[in-house]
Protein backbone atom coordinates (compact mmCIF):
# COMPACT_ATOMS: atom_id res chain seq x y z
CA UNK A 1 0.00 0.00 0.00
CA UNK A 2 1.51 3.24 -1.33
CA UNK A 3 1.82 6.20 1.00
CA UNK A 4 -0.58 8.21 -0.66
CA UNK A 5 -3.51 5.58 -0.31
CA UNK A 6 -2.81 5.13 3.52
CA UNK A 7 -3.35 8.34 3.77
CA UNK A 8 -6.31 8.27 2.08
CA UNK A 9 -7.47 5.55 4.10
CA UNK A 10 -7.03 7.63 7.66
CA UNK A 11 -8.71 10.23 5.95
CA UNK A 12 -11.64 8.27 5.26
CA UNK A 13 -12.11 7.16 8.34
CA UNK A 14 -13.01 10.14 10.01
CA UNK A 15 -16.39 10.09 7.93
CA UNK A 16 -19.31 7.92 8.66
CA UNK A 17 -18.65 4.70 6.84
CA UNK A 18 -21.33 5.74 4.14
CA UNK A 19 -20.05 8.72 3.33
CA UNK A 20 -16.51 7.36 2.90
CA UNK A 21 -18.18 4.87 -0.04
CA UNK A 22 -18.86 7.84 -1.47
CA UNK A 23 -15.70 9.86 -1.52
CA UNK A 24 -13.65 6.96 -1.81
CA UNK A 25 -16.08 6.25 -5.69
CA UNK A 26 -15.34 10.20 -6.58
CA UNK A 27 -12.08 9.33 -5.83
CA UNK A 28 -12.23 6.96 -8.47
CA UNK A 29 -13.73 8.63 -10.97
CA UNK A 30 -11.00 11.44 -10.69
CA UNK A 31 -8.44 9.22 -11.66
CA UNK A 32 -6.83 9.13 -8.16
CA UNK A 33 -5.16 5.98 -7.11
CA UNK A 34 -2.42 4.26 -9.57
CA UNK A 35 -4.10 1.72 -11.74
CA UNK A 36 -2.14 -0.61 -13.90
CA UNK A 37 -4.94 -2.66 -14.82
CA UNK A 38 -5.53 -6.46 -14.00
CA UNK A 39 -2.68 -8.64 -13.14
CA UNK A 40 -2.83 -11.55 -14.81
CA UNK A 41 0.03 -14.54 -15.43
CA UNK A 42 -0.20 -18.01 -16.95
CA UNK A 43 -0.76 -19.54 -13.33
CA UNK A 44 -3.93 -16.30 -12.40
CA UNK A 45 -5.09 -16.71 -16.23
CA UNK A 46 -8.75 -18.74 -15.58
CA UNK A 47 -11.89 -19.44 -16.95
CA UNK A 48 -15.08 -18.84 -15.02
CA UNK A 49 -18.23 -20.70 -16.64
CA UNK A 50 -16.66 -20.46 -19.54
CA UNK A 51 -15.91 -16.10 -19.15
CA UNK A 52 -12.20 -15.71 -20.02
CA UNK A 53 -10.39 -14.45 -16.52
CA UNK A 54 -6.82 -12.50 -16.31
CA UNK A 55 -7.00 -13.16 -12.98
CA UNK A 56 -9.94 -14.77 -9.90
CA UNK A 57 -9.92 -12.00 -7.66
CA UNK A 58 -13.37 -9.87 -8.54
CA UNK A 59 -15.06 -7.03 -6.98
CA UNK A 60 -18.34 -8.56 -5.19
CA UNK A 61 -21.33 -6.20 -5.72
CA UNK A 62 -22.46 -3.51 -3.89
CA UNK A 63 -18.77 -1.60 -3.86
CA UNK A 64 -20.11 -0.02 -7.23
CA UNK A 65 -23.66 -0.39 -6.92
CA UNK A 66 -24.92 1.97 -9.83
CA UNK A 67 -21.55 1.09 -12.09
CA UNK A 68 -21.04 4.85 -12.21
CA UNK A 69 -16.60 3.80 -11.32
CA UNK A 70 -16.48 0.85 -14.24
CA UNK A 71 -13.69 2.61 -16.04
CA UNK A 72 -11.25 2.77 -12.82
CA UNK A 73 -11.97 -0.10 -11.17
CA UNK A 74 -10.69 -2.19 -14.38
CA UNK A 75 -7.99 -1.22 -13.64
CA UNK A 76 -7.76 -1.79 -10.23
CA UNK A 77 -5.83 -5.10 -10.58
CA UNK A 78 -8.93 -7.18 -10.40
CA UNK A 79 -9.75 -10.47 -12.77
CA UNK A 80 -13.44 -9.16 -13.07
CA UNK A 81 -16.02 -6.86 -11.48
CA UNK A 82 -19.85 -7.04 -10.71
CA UNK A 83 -21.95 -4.54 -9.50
CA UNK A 84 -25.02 -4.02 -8.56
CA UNK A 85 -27.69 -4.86 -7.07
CA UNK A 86 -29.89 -3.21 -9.53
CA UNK A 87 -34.24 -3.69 -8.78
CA UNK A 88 -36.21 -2.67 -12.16
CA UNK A 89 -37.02 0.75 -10.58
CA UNK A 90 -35.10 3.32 -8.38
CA UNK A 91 -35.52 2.87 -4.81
CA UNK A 92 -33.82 4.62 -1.57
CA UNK A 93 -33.15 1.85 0.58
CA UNK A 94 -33.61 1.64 4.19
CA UNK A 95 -32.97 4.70 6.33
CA UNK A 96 -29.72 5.88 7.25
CA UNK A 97 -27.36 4.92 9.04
CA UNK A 98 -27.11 1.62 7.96
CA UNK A 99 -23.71 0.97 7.76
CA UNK A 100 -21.60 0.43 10.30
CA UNK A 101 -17.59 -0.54 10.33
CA UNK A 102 -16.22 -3.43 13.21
CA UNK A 103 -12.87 -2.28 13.06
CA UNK A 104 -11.99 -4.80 15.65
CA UNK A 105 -13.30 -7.13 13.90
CA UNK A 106 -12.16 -5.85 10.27
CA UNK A 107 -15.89 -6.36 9.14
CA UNK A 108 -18.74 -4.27 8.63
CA UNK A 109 -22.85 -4.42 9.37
CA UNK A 110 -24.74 -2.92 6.40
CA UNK A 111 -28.93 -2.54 6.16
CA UNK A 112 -28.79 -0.91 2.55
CA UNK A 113 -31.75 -2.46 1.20
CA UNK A 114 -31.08 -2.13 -2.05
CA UNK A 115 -30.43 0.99 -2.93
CA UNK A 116 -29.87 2.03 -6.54
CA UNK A 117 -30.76 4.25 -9.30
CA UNK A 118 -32.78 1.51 -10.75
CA UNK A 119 -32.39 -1.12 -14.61
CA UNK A 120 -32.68 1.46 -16.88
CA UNK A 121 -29.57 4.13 -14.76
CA UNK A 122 -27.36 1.34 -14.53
CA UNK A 123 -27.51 -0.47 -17.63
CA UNK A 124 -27.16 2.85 -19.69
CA UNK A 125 -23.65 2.90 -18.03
CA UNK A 126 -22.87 -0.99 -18.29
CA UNK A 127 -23.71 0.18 -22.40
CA UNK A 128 -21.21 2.61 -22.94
CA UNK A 129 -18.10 1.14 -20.38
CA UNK A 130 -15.02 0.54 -21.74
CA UNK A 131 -13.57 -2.36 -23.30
CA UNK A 132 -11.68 -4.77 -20.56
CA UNK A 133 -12.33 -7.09 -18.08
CA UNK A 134 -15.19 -8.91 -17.54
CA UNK A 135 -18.64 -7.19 -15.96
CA UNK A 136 -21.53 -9.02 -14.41
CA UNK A 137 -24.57 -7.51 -12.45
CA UNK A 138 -26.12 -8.52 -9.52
CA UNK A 139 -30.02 -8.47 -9.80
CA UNK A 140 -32.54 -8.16 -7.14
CA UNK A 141 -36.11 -6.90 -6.41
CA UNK A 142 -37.77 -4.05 -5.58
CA UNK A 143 -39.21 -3.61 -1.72
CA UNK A 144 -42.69 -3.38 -2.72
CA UNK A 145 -42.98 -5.46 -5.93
CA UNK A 146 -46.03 -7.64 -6.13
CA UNK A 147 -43.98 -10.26 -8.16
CA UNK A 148 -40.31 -10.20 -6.41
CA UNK A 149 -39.65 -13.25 -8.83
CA UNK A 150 -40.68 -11.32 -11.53
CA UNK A 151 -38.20 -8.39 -11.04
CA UNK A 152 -35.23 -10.72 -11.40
CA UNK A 153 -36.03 -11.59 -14.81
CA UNK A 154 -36.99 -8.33 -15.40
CA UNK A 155 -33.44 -6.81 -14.80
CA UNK A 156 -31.93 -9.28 -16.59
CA UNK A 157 -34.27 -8.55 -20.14
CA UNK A 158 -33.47 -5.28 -19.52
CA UNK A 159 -29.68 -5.46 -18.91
CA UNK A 160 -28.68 -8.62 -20.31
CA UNK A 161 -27.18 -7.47 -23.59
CA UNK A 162 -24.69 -5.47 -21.77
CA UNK A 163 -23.33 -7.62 -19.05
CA UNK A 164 -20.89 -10.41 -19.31
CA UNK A 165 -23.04 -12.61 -16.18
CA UNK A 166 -25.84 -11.84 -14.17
CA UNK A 167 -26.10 -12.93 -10.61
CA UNK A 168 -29.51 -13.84 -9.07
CA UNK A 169 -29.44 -12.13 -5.54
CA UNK A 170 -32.02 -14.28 -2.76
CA UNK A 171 -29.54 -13.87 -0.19
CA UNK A 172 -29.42 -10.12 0.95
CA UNK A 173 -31.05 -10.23 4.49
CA UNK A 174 -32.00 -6.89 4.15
CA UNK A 175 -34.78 -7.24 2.09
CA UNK A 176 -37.75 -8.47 4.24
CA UNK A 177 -38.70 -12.14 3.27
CA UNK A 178 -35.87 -11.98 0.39
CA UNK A 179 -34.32 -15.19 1.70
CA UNK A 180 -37.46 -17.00 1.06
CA UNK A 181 -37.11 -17.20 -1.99
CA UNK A 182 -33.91 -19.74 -1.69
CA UNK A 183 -36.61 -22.35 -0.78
CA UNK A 184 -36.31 -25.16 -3.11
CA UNK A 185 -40.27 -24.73 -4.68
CA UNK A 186 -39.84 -20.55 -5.00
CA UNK A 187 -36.33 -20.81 -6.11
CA UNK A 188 -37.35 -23.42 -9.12
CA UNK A 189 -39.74 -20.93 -10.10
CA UNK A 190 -38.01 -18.03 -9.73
CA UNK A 191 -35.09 -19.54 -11.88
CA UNK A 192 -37.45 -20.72 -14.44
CA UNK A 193 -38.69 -17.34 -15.23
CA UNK A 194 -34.88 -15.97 -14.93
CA UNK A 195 -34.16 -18.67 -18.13
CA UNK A 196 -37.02 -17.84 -19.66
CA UNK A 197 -35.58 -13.82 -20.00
CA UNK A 198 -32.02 -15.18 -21.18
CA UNK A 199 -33.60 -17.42 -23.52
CA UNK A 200 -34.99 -14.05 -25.16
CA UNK A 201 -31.73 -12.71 -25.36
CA UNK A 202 -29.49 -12.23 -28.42
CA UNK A 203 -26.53 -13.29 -26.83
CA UNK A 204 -26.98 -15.92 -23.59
CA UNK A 205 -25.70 -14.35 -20.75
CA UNK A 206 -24.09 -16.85 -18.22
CA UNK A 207 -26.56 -16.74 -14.65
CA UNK A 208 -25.22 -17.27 -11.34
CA UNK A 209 -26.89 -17.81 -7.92
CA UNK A 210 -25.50 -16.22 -4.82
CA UNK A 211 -26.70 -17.78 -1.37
CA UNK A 212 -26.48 -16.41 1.90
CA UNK A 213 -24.18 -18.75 4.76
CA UNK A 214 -26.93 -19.01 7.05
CA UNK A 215 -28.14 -22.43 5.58
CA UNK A 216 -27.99 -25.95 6.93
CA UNK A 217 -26.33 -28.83 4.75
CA UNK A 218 -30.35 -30.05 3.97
CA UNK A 219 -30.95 -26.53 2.48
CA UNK A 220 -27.66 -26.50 1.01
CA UNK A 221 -28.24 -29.50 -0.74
CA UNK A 222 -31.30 -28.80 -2.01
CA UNK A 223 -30.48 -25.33 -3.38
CA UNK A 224 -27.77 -27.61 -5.03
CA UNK A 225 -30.07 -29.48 -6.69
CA UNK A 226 -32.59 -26.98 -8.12
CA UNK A 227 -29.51 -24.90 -8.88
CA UNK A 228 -28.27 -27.76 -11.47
CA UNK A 229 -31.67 -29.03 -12.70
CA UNK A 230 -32.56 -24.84 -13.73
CA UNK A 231 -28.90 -24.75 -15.64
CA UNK A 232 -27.29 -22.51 -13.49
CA UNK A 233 -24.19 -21.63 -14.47
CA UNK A 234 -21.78 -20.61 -11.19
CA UNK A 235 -22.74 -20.24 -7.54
CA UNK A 236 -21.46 -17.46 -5.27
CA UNK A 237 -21.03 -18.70 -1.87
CA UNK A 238 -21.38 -16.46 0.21
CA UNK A 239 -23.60 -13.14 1.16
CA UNK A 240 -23.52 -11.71 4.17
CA UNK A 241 -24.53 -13.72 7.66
CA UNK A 242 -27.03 -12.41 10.55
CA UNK A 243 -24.61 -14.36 12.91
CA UNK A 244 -22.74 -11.97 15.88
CA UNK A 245 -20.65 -14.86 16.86
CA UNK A 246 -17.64 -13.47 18.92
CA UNK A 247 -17.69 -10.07 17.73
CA UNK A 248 -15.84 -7.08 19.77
CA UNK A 249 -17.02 -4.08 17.67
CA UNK A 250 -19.52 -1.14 19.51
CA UNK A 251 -21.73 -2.07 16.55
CA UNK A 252 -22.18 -5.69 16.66
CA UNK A 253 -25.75 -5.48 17.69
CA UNK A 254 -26.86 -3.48 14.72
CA UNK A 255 -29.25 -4.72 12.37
CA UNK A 256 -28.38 -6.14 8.50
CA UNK A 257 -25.80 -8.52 7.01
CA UNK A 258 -22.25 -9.03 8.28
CA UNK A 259 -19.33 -8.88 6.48
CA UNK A 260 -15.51 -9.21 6.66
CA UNK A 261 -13.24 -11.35 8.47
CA UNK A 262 -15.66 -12.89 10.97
CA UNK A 263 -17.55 -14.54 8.19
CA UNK A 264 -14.52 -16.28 6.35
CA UNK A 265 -15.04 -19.77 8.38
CA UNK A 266 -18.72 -20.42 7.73
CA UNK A 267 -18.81 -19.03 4.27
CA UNK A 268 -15.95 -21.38 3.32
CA UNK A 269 -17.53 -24.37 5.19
CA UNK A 270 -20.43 -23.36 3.00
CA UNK A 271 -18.54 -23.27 -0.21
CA UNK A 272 -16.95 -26.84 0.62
CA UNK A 273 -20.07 -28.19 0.88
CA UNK A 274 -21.93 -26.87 -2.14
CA UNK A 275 -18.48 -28.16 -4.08
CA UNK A 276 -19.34 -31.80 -2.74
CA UNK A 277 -23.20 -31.65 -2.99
CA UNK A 278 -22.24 -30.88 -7.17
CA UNK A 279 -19.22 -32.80 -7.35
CA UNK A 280 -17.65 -30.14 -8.63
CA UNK A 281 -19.86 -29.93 -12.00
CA UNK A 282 -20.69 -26.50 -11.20
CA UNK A 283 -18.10 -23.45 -10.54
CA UNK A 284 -18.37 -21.72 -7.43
CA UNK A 285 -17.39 -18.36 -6.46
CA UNK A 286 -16.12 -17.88 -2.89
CA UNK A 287 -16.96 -14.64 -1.12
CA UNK A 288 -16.54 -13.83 2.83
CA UNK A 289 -13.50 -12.71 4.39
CA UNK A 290 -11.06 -12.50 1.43
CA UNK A 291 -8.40 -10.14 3.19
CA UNK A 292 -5.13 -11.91 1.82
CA UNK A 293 -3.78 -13.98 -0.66
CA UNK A 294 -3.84 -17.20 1.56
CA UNK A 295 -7.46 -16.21 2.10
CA UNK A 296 -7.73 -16.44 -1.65
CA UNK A 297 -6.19 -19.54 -1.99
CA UNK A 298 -7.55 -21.05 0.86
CA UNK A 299 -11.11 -20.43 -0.86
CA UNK A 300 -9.33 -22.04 -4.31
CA UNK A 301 -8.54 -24.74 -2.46
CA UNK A 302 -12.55 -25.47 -0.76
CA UNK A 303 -13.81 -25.60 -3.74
CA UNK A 304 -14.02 -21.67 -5.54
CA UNK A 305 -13.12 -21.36 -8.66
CA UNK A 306 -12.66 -17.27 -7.97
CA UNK A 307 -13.01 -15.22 -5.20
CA UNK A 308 -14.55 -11.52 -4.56
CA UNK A 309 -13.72 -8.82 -2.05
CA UNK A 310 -15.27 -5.81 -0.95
CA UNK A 311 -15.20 -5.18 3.11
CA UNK A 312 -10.90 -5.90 3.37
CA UNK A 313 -10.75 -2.89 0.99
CA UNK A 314 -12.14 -0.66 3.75
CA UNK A 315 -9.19 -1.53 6.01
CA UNK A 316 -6.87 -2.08 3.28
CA UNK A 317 -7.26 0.24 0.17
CA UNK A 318 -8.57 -0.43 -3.35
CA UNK A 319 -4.49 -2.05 -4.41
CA UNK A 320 -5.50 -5.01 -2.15
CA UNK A 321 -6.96 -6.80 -5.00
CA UNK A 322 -3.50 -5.99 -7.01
CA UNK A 323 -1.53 -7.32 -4.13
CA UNK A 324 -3.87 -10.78 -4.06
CA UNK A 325 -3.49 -11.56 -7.08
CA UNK A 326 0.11 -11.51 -6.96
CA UNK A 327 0.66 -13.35 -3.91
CA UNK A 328 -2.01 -15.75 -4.95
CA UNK A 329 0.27 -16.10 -8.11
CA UNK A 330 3.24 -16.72 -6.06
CA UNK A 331 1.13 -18.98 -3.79
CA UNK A 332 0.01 -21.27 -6.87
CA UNK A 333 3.95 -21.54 -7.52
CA UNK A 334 5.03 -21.93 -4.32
CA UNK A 335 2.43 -25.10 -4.19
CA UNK A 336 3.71 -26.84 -7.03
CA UNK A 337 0.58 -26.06 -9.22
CA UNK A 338 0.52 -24.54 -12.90
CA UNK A 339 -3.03 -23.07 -12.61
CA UNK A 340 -5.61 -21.65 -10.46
CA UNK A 341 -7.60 -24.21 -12.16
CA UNK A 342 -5.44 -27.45 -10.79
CA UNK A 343 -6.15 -25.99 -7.49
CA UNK A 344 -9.95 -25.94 -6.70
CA UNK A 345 -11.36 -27.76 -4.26
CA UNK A 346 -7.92 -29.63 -3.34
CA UNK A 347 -8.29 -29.20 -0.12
CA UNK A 348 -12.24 -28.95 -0.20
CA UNK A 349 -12.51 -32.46 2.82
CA UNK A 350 -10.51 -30.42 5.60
CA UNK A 351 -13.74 -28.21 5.57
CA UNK A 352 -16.54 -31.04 5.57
């Protein structure tokens, strides 16, 4: 981390959490920060349901949530980006505050609910971004929809010719009654209509599922199932967890999702066991507590076939996905392995 960006970081800090998203995006968008773009290597160089990858790492959604930084964040050292969540209209969220740092803990507690300028905002940005890495978009559904199902699909007709993936979202627990919908009878359906909308597309557009950690190994199983009966193409394990398990931070008892460093155990245990429950037939995408390169590999190595940050950055600047990649190249080396790919889910049993 460069002088300038720890700087930055202490800076930050001093505003509420929110309001440092905020500054730390205009940042972005005024070319502050050196970007060299993604690192990338023979060993990094992947495939992720068949999308070309320089490199694993990604940006999980909700760092960029209206893709208004695209240009600056490809070339943030990252293998690929998604942003997002994006309902088919506008909506505000819940009230502020609603996010909260565990510095302590190196995590956060966010309530968003959503919050974005809507389809139509967003994808007019995804439709005139640069040419680089790969860009995928997180879809969700509007707080007061009368068909939440519906909205999915609805995104994804709306955005779908402009993304490289599209990630079905029933894991936010910020959305009253969200998780629901990762019941094995509402999540058939809701798939069905979600391959219904890329079946009307020009170009098929690669759908992943993300799931939230908070599931027994009966639920996990039979998301699983329904996940590779609908065609699914990736899962991301995991969002973020309502547990407060042996947290130190003044904020622990807030409301919403956790993220960071607390949730690295039981979103990798989660991970391992979707990589067993498929047999590996479907790629997974680990997310929860990626703060390092070993934390990287260590996610590799349960079963993901990339990873995604977002909360680490907070403690450790925007080069952090620059600086795992790198050490997860020298890691790969180090191990005696020639890809990222030769590595998944090679240590997957210590987890079951």
């Amino acid at each position: 981390m460069s002088v300038i960006e720890r700087a930055g970081l202490r800076l930050l800090r001093t505003a509420d959490p929110e309001t440092a998203h905020g500054l730390a995006l205009t940042a972005l968008r005024a070319g502050l920060g050196r970007m060299h773009g993604p690192v990338t290597s023979a060993r990094l160089a992947t495939t992720l349901a068949g999308i070309p990858l320089p490199n694993p790492v990604g940006l999980a959604a909700g760092f960029d949530k209206n893709a208004v930084a695209l240009a600056p964040l490809m070339r943030a050292g990252f293998g690929f980006l998604e942003v997002g969540a994006a309902t088919p209209r506008a909506q505000p969220g819940n009230p502020r505050p609603r996010l909260f740092r565990l510095t302590e803990d190196r995590a956060a507690i966010n309530r968003f609910g959503f919050n974005n300028e809507g389809a139509a905002a967003i994808t007019a940005r995804l439709a005139s971004r640069p040419v680089g890495i790969p860009v995928g978009l997180n879809l969700g559904a509007n707080k007061d929809s009368d068909d939440r199902a519906a909205d999915f699909a609805s995104v994804l007709a709306t955005a779908g010719p402009h993304i490289d993936f599209a990630t079905v979202n029933v894991s936010s627990p910020n959305t009253e009654r969200l998780r629901d919908l990762q019941g094995a009878a509402a999540l058939r359906a809701l798939l069905a209509g979600v391959m219904e909308a890329r079946a009307a597309l020009l170009r098929p557009v690669p759908v992943f599922l993300k799931i939230a950690p908070d599931l027994t190994d009966e639920e996990i199983a039979d998301i699983a199932s329904v996940a590779v009966r609908a065609g699914v193409d990736a899962i991301i394990a995991t969002n973020t967890t309502l547990s407060r398990d042996g947290l130190k931070g003044r904020h622990a008892s807030e409301k919403g999702g956790l993220s960071g460093t607390p949730l690295f155990q039981r979103s990798t245990r989660v991970l391992a066991r979707l990589h067993w429950e498929t047999g590996g037939a479907v790629p997974l995408v680990g997310v929860g507590g990626v703060g390092s390169a070993r934390d990287a590999y260590a996610k590799l190595r349960a079963g993901a076939s990339a990873v995604q940050l977002y909360t680490a950055m907070v403690y450790d600047g925007l080069s952090l996905a620059a600086r795992i990649a790198e050490g997860l190249d020298g890691l790969i080396k180090d191990s005696g392995f020639a890809t990222v790919a030769d590595v998944v889910g090679t240590g997957r049993d210590a987890w079951l």
